[in-house]
PDB file of N, CA and C in Angstrom:
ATOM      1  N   UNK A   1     -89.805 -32.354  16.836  1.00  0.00           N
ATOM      2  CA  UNK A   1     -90.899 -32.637  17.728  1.00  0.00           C
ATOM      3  C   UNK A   1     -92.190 -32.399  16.972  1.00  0.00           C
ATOM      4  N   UNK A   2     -93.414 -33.434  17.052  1.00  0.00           N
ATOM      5  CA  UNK A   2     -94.396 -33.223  16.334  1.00  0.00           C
ATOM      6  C   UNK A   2     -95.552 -33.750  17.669  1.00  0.00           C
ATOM      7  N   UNK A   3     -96.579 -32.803  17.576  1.00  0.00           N
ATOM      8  CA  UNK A   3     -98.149 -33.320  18.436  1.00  0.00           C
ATOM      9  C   UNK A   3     -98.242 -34.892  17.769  1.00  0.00           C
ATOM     10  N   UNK A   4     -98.277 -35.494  19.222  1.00  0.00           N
ATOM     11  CA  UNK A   4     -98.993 -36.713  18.915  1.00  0.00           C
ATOM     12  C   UNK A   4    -100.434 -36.943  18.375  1.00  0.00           C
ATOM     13  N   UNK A   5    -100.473 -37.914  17.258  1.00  0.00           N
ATOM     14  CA  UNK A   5    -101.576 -37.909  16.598  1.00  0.00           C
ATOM     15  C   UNK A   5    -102.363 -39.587  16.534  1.00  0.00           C
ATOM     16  N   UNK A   6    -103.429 -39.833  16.593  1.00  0.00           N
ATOM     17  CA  UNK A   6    -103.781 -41.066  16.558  1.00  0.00           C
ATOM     18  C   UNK A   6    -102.836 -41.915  16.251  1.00  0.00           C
ATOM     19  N   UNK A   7    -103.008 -41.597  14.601  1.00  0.00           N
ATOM     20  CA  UNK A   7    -102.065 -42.430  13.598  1.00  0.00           C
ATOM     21  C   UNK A   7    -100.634 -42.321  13.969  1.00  0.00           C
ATOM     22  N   UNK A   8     -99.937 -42.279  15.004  1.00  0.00           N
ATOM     23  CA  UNK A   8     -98.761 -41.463  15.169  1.00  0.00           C
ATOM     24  C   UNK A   8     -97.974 -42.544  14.547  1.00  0.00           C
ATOM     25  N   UNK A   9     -98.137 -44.345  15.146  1.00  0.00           N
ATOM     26  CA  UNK A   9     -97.080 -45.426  14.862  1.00  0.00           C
ATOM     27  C   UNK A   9     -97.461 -45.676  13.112  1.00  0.00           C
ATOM     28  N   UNK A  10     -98.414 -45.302  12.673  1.00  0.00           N
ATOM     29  CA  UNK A  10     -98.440 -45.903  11.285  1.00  0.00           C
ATOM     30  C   UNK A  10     -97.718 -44.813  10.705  1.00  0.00           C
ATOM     31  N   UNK A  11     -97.590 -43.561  10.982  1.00  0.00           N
ATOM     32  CA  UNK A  11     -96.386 -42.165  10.527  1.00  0.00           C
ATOM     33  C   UNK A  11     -94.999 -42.800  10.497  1.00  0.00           C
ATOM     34  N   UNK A  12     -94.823 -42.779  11.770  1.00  0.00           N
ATOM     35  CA  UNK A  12     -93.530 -43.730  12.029  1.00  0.00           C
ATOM     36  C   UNK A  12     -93.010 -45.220  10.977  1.00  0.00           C
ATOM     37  N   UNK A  13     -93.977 -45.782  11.135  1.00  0.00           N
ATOM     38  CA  UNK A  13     -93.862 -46.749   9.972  1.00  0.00           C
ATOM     39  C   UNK A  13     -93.448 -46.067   8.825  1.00  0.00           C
ATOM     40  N   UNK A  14     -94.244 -45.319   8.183  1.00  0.00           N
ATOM     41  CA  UNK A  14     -94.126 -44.911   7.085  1.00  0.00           C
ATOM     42  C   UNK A  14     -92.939 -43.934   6.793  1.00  0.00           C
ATOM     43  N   UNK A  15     -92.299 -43.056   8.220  1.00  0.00           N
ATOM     44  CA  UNK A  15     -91.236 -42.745   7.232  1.00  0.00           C
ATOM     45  C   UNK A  15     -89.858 -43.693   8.213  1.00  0.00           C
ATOM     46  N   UNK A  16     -89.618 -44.686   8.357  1.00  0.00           N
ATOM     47  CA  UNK A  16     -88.710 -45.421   8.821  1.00  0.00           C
ATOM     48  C   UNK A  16     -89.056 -46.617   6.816  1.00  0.00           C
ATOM     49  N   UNK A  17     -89.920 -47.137   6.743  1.00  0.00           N
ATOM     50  CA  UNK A  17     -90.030 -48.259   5.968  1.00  0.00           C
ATOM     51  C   UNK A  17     -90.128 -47.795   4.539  1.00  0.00           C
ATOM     52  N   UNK A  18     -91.452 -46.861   4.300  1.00  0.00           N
ATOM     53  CA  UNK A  18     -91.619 -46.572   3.360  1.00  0.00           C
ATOM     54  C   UNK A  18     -90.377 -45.660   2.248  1.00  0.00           C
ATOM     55  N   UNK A  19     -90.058 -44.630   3.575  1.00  0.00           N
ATOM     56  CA  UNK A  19     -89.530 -43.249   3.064  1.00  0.00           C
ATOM     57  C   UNK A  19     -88.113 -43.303   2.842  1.00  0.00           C
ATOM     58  N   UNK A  20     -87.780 -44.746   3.946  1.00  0.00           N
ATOM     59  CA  UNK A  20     -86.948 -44.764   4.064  1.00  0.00           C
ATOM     60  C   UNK A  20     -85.462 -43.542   5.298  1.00  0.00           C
ATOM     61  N   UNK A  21     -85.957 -43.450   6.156  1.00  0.00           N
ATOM     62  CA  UNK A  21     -85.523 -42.359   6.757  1.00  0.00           C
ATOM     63  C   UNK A  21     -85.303 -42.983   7.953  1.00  0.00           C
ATOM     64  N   UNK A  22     -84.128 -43.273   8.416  1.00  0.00           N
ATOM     65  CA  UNK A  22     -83.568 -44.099   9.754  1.00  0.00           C
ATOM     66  C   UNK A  22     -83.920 -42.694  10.849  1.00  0.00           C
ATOM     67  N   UNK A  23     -85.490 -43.132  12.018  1.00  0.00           N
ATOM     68  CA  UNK A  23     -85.579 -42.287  12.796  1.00  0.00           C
ATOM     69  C   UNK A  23     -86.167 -42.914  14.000  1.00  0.00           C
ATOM     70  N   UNK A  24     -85.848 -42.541  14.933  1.00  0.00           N
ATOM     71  CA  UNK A  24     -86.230 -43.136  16.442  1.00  0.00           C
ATOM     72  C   UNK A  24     -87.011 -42.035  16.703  1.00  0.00           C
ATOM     73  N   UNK A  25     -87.813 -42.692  17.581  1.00  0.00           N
ATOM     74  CA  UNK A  25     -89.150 -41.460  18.545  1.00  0.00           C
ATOM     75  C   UNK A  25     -88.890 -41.837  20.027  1.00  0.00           C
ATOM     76  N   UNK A  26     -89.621 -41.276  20.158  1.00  0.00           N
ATOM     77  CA  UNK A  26     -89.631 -40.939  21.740  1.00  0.00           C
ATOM     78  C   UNK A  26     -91.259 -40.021  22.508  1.00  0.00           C
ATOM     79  N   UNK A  27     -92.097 -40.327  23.215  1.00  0.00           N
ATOM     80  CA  UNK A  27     -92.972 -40.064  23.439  1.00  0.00           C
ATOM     81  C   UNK A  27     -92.508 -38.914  24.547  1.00  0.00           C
ATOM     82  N   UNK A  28     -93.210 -37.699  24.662  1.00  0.00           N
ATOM     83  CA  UNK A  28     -92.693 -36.861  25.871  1.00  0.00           C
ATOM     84  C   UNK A  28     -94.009 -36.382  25.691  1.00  0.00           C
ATOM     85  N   UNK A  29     -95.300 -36.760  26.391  1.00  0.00           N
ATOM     86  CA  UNK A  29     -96.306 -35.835  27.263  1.00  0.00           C
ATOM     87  C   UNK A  29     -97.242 -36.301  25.595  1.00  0.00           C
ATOM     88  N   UNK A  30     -97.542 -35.042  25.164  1.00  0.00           N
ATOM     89  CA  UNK A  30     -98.535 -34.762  23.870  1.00  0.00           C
ATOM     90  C   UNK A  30     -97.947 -34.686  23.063  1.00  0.00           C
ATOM     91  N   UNK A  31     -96.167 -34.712  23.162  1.00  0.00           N
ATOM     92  CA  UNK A  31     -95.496 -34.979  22.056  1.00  0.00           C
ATOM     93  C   UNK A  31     -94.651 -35.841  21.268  1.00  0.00           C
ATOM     94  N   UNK A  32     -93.661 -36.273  20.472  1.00  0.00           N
ATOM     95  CA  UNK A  32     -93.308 -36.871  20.090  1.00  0.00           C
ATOM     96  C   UNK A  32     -91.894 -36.795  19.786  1.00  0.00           C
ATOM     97  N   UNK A  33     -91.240 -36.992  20.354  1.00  0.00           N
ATOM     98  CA  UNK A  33     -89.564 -36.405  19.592  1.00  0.00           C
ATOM     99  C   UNK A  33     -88.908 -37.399  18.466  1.00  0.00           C
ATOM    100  N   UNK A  34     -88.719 -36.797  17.368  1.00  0.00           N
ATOM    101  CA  UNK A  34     -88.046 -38.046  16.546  1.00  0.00           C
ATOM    102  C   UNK A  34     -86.385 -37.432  16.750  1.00  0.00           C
ATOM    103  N   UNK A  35     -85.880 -38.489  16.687  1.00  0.00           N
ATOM    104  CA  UNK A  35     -84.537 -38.291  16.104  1.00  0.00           C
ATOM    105  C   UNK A  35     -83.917 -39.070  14.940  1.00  0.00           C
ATOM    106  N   UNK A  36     -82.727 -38.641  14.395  1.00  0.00           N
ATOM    107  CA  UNK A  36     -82.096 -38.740  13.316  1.00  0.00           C
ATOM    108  C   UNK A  36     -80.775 -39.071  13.585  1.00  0.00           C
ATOM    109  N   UNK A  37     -80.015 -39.778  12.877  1.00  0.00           N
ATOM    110  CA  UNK A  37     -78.428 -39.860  13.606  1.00  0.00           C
ATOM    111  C   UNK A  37     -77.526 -39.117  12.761  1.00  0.00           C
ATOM    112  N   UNK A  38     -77.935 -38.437  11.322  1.00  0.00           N
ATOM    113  CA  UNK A  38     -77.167 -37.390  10.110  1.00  0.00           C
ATOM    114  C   UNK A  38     -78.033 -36.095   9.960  1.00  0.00           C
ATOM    115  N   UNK A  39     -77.780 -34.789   9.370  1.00  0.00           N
ATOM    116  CA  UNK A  39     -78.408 -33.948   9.348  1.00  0.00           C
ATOM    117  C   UNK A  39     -78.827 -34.303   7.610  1.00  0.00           C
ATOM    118  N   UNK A  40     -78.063 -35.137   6.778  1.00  0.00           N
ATOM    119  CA  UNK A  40     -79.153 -35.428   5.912  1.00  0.00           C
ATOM    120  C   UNK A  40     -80.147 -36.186   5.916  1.00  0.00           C
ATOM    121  N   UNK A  41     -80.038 -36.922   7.109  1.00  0.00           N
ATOM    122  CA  UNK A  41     -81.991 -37.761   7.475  1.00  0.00           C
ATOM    123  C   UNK A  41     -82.775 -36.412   7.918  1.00  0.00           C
ATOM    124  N   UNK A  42     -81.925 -35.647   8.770  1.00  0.00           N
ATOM    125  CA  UNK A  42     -83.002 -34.626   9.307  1.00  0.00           C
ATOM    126  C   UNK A  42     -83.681 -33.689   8.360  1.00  0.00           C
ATOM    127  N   UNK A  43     -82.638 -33.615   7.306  1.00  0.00           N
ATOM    128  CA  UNK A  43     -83.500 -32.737   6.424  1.00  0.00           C
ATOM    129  C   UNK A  43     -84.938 -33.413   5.347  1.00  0.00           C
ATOM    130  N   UNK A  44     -84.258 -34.525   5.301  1.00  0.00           N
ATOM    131  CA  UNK A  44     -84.967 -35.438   4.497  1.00  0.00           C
ATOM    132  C   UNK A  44     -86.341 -36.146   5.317  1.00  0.00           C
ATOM    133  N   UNK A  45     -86.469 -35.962   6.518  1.00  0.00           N
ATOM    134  CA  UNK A  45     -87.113 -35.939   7.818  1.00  0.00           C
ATOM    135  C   UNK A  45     -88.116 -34.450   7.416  1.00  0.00           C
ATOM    136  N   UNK A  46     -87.679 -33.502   7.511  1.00  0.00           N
ATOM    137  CA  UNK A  46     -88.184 -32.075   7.840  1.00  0.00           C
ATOM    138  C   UNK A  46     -88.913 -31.867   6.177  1.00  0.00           C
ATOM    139  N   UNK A  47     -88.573 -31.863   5.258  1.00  0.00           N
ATOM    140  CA  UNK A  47     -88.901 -32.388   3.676  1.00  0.00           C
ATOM    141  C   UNK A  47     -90.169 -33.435   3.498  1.00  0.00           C
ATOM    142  N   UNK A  48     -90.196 -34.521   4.557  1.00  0.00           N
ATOM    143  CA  UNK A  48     -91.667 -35.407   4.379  1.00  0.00           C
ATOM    144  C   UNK A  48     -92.361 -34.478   5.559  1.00  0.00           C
ATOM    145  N   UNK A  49     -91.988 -33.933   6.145  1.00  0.00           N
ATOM    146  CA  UNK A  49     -93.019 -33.192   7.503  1.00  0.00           C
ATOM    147  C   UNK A  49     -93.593 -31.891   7.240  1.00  0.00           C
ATOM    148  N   UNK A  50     -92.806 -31.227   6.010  1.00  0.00           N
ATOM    149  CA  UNK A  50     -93.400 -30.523   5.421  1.00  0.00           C
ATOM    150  C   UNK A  50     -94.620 -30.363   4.402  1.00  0.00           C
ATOM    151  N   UNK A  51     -94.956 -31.411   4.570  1.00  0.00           N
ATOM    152  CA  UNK A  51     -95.923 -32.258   3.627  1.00  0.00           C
ATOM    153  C   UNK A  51     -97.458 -32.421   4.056  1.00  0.00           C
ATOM    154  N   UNK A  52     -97.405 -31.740   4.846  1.00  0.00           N
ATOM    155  CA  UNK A  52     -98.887 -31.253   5.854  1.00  0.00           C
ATOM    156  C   UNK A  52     -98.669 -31.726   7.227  1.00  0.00           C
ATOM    157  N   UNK A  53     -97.899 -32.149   8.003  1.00  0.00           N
ATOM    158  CA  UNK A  53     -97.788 -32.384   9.391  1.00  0.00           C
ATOM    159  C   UNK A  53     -97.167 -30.745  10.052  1.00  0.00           C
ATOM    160  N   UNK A  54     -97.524 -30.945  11.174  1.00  0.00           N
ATOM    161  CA  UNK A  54     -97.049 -30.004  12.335  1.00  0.00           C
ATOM    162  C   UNK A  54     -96.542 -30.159  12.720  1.00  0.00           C
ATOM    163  N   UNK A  55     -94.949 -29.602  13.130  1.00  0.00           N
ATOM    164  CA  UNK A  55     -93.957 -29.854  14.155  1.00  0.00           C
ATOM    165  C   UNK A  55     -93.144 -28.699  13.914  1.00  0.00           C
ATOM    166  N   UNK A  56     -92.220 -28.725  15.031  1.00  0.00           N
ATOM    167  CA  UNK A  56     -91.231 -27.708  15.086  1.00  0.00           C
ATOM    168  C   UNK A  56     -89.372 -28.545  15.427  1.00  0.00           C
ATOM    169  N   UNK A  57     -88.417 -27.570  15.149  1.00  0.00           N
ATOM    170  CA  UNK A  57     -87.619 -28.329  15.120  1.00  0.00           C
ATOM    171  C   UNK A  57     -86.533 -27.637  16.527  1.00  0.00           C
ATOM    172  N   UNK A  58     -85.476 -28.262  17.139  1.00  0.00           N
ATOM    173  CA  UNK A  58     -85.470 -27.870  18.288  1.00  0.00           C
ATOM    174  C   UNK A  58     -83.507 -27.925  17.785  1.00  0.00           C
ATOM    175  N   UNK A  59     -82.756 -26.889  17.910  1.00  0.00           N
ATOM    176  CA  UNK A  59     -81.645 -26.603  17.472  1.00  0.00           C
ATOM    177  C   UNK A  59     -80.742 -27.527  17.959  1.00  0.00           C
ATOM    178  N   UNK A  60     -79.550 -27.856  17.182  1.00  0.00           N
ATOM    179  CA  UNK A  60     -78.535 -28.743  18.121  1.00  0.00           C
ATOM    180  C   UNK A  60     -77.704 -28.039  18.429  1.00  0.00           C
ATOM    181  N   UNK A  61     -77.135 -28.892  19.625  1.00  0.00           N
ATOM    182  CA  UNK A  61     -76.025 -28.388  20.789  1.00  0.00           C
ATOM    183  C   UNK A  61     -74.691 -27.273  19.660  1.00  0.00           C
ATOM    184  N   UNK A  62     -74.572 -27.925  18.745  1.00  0.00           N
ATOM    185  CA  UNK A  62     -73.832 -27.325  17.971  1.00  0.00           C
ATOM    186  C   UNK A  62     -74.225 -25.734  17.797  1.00  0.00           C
ATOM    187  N   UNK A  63     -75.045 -25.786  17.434  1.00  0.00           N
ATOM    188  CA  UNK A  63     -75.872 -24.409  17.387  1.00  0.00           C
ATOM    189  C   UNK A  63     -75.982 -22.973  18.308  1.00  0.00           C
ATOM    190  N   UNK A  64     -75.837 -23.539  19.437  1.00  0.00           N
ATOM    191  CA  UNK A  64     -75.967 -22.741  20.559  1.00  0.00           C
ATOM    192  C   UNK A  64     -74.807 -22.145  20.687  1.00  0.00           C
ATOM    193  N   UNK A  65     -74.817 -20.717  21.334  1.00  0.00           N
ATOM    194  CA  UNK A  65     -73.560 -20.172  21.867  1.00  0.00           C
ATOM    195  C   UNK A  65     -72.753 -20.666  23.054  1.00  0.00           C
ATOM    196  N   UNK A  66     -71.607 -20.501  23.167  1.00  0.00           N
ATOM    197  CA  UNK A  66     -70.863 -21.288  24.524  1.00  0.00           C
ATOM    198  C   UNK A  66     -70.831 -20.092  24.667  1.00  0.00           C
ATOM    199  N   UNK A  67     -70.655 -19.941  25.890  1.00  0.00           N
ATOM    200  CA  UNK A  67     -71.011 -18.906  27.025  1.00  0.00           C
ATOM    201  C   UNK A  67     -69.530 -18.968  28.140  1.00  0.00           C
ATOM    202  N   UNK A  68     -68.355 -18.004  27.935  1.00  0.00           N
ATOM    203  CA  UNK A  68     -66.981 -18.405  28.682  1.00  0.00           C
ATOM    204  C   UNK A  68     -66.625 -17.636  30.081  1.00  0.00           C
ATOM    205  N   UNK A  69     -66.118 -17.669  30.845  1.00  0.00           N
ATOM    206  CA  UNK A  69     -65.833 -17.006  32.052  1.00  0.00           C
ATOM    207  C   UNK A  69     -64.825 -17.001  32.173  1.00  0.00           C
ATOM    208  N   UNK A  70     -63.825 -15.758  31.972  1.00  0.00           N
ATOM    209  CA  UNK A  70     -62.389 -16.021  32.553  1.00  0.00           C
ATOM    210  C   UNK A  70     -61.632 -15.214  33.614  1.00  0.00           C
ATOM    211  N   UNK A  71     -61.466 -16.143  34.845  1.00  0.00           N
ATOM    212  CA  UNK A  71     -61.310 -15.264  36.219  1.00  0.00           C
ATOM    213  C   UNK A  71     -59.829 -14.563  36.269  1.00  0.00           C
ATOM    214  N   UNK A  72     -59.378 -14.143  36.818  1.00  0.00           N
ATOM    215  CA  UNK A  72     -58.215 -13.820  37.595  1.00  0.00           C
ATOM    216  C   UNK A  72     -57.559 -12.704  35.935  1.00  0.00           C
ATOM    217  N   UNK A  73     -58.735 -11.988  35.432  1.00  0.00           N
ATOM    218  CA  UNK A  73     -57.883 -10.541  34.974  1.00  0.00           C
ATOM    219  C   UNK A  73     -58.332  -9.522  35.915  1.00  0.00           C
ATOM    220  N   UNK A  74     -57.604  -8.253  35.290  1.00  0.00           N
ATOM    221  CA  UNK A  74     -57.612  -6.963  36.540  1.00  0.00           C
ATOM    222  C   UNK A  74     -59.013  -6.640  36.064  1.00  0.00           C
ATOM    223  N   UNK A  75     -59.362  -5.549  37.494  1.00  0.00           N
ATOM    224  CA  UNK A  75     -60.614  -5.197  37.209  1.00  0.00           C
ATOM    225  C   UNK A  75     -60.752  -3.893  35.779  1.00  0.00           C
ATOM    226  N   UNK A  76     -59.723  -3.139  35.774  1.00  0.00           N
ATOM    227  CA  UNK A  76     -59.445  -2.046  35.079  1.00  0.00           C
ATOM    228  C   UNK A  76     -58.743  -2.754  34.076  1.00  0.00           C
ATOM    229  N   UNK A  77     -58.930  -4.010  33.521  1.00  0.00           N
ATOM    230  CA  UNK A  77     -58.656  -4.347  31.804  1.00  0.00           C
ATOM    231  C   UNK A  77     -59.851  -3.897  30.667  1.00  0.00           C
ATOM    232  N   UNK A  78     -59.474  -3.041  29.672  1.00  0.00           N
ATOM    233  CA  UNK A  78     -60.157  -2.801  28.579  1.00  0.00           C
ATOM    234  C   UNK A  78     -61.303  -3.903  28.093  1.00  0.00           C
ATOM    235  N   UNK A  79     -62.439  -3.521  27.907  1.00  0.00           N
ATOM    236  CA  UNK A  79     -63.516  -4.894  27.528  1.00  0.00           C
ATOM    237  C   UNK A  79     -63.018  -4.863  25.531  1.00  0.00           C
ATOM    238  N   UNK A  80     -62.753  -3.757  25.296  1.00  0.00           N
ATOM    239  CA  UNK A  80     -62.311  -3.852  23.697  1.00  0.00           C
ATOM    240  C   UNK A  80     -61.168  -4.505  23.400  1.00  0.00           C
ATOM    241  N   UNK A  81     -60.155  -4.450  24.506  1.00  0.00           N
ATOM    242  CA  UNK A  81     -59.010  -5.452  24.498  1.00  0.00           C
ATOM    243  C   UNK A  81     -59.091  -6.814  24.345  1.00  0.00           C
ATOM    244  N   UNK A  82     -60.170  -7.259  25.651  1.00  0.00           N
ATOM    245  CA  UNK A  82     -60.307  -8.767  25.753  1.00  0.00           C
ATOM    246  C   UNK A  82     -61.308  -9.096  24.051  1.00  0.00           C
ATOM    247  N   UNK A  83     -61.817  -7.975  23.527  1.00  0.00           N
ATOM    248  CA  UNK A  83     -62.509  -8.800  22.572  1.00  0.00           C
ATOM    249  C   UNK A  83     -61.566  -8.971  21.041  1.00  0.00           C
ATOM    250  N   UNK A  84     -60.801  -7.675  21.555  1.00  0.00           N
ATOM    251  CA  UNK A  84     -59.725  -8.065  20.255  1.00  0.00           C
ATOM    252  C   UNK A  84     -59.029  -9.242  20.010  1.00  0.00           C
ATOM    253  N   UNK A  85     -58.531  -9.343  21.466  1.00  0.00           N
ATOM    254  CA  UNK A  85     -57.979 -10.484  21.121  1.00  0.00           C
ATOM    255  C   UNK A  85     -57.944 -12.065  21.018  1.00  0.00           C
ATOM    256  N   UNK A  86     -59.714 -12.222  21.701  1.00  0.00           N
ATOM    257  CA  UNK A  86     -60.368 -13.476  21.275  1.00  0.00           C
ATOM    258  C   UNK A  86     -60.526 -13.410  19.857  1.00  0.00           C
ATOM    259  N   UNK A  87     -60.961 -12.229  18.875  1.00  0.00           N
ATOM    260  CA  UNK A  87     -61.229 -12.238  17.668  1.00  0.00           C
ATOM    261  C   UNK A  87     -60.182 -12.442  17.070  1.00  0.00           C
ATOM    262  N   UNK A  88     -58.639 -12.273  17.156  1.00  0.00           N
ATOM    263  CA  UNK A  88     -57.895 -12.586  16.989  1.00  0.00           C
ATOM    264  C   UNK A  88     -57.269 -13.933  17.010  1.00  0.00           C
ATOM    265  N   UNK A  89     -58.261 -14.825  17.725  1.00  0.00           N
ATOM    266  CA  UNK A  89     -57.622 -15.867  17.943  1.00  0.00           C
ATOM    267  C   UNK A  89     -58.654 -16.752  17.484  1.00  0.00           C
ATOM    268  N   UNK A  90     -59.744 -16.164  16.616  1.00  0.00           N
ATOM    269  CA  UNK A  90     -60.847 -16.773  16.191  1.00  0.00           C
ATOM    270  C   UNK A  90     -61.994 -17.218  16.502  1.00  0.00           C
ATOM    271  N   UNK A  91     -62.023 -16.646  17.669  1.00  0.00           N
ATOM    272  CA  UNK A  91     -63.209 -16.833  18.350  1.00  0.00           C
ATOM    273  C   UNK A  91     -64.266 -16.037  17.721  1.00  0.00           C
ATOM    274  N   UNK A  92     -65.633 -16.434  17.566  1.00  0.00           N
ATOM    275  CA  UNK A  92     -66.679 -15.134  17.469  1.00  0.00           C
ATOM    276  C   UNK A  92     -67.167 -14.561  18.711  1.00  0.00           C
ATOM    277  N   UNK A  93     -67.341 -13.739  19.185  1.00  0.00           N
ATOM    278  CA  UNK A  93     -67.468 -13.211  20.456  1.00  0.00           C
ATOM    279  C   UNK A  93     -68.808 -12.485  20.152  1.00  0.00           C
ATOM    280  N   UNK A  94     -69.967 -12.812  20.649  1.00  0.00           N
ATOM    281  CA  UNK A  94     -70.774 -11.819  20.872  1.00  0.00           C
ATOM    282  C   UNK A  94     -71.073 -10.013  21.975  1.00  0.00           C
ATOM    283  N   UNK A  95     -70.633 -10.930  22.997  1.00  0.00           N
ATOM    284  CA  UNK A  95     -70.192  -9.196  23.742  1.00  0.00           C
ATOM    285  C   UNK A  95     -69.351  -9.814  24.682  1.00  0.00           C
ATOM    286  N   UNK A  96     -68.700  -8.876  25.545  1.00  0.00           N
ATOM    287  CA  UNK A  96     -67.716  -8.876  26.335  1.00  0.00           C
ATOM    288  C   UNK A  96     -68.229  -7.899  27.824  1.00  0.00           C
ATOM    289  N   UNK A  97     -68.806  -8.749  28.422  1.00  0.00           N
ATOM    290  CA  UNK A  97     -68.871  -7.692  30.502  1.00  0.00           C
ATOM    291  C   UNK A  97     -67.937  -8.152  31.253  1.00  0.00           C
ATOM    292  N   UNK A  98     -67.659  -7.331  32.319  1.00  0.00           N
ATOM    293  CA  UNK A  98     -67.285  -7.654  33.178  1.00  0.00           C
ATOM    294  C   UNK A  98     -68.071  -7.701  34.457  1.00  0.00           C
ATOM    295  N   UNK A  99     -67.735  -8.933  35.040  1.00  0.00           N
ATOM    296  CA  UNK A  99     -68.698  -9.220  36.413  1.00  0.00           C
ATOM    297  C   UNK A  99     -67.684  -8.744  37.598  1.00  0.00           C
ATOM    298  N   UNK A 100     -68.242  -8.059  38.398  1.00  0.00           N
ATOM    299  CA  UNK A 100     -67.525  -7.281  39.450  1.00  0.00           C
ATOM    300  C   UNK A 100     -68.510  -7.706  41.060  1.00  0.00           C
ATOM    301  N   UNK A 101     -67.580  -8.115  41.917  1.00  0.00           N
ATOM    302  CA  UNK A 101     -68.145  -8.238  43.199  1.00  0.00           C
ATOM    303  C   UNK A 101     -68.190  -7.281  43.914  1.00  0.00           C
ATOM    304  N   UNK A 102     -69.272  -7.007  44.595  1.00  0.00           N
ATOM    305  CA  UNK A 102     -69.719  -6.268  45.788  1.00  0.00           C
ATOM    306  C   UNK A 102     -70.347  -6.795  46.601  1.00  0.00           C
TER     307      UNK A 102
END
């Protein structure tokens, strides 16, 4: 995502034609979203933007933690148990609660 700037479509031009960098935009408000369809355009993307433009980059789905819920254990199961044995099964687990109704 980069602030829209006057020149924004002759940017665009320039790194789709010139730079060579297969990227789609998208206008959202004051900003601009480009996208990329490989993470080597994106880098090669982030490499010409580093070049005196402003923008920030916004993580992919990949990136993020999945977040799991699993119902129907006892209330009095060990939280070091359940993490052993996701780690065991390869999961990375950041922490382990238990949600309890009242």
């Amino acid at each position: 995502m980069m602030k829209r700037a006057i020149d924004y479509r002759d940017l665009l031009k320039q790194i789709n034609e010139v730079e060579k960098i297969p990227c789609k935009a998208k206008e959202a408000g004051e900003f601009i979203k480009l996208f990329c369809q490989t993470p080597k355009n994106v880098r090669a993307l982030t490499d010409f933007l580093d070049k005196g433009k402003e923008y920030f980059v916004i993580p992919g789905r990949a990136e993020k933690p999945v977040k799991v819920v699993i119902k129907g254990l006892p209330l009095d199961m060990d939280l070091d148990e359940i993490e052993a044995e996701l780690t065991s099964k390869n999961f990375r687990v950041d922490k382990v609660i238990q949600l309890k109704k009242i």
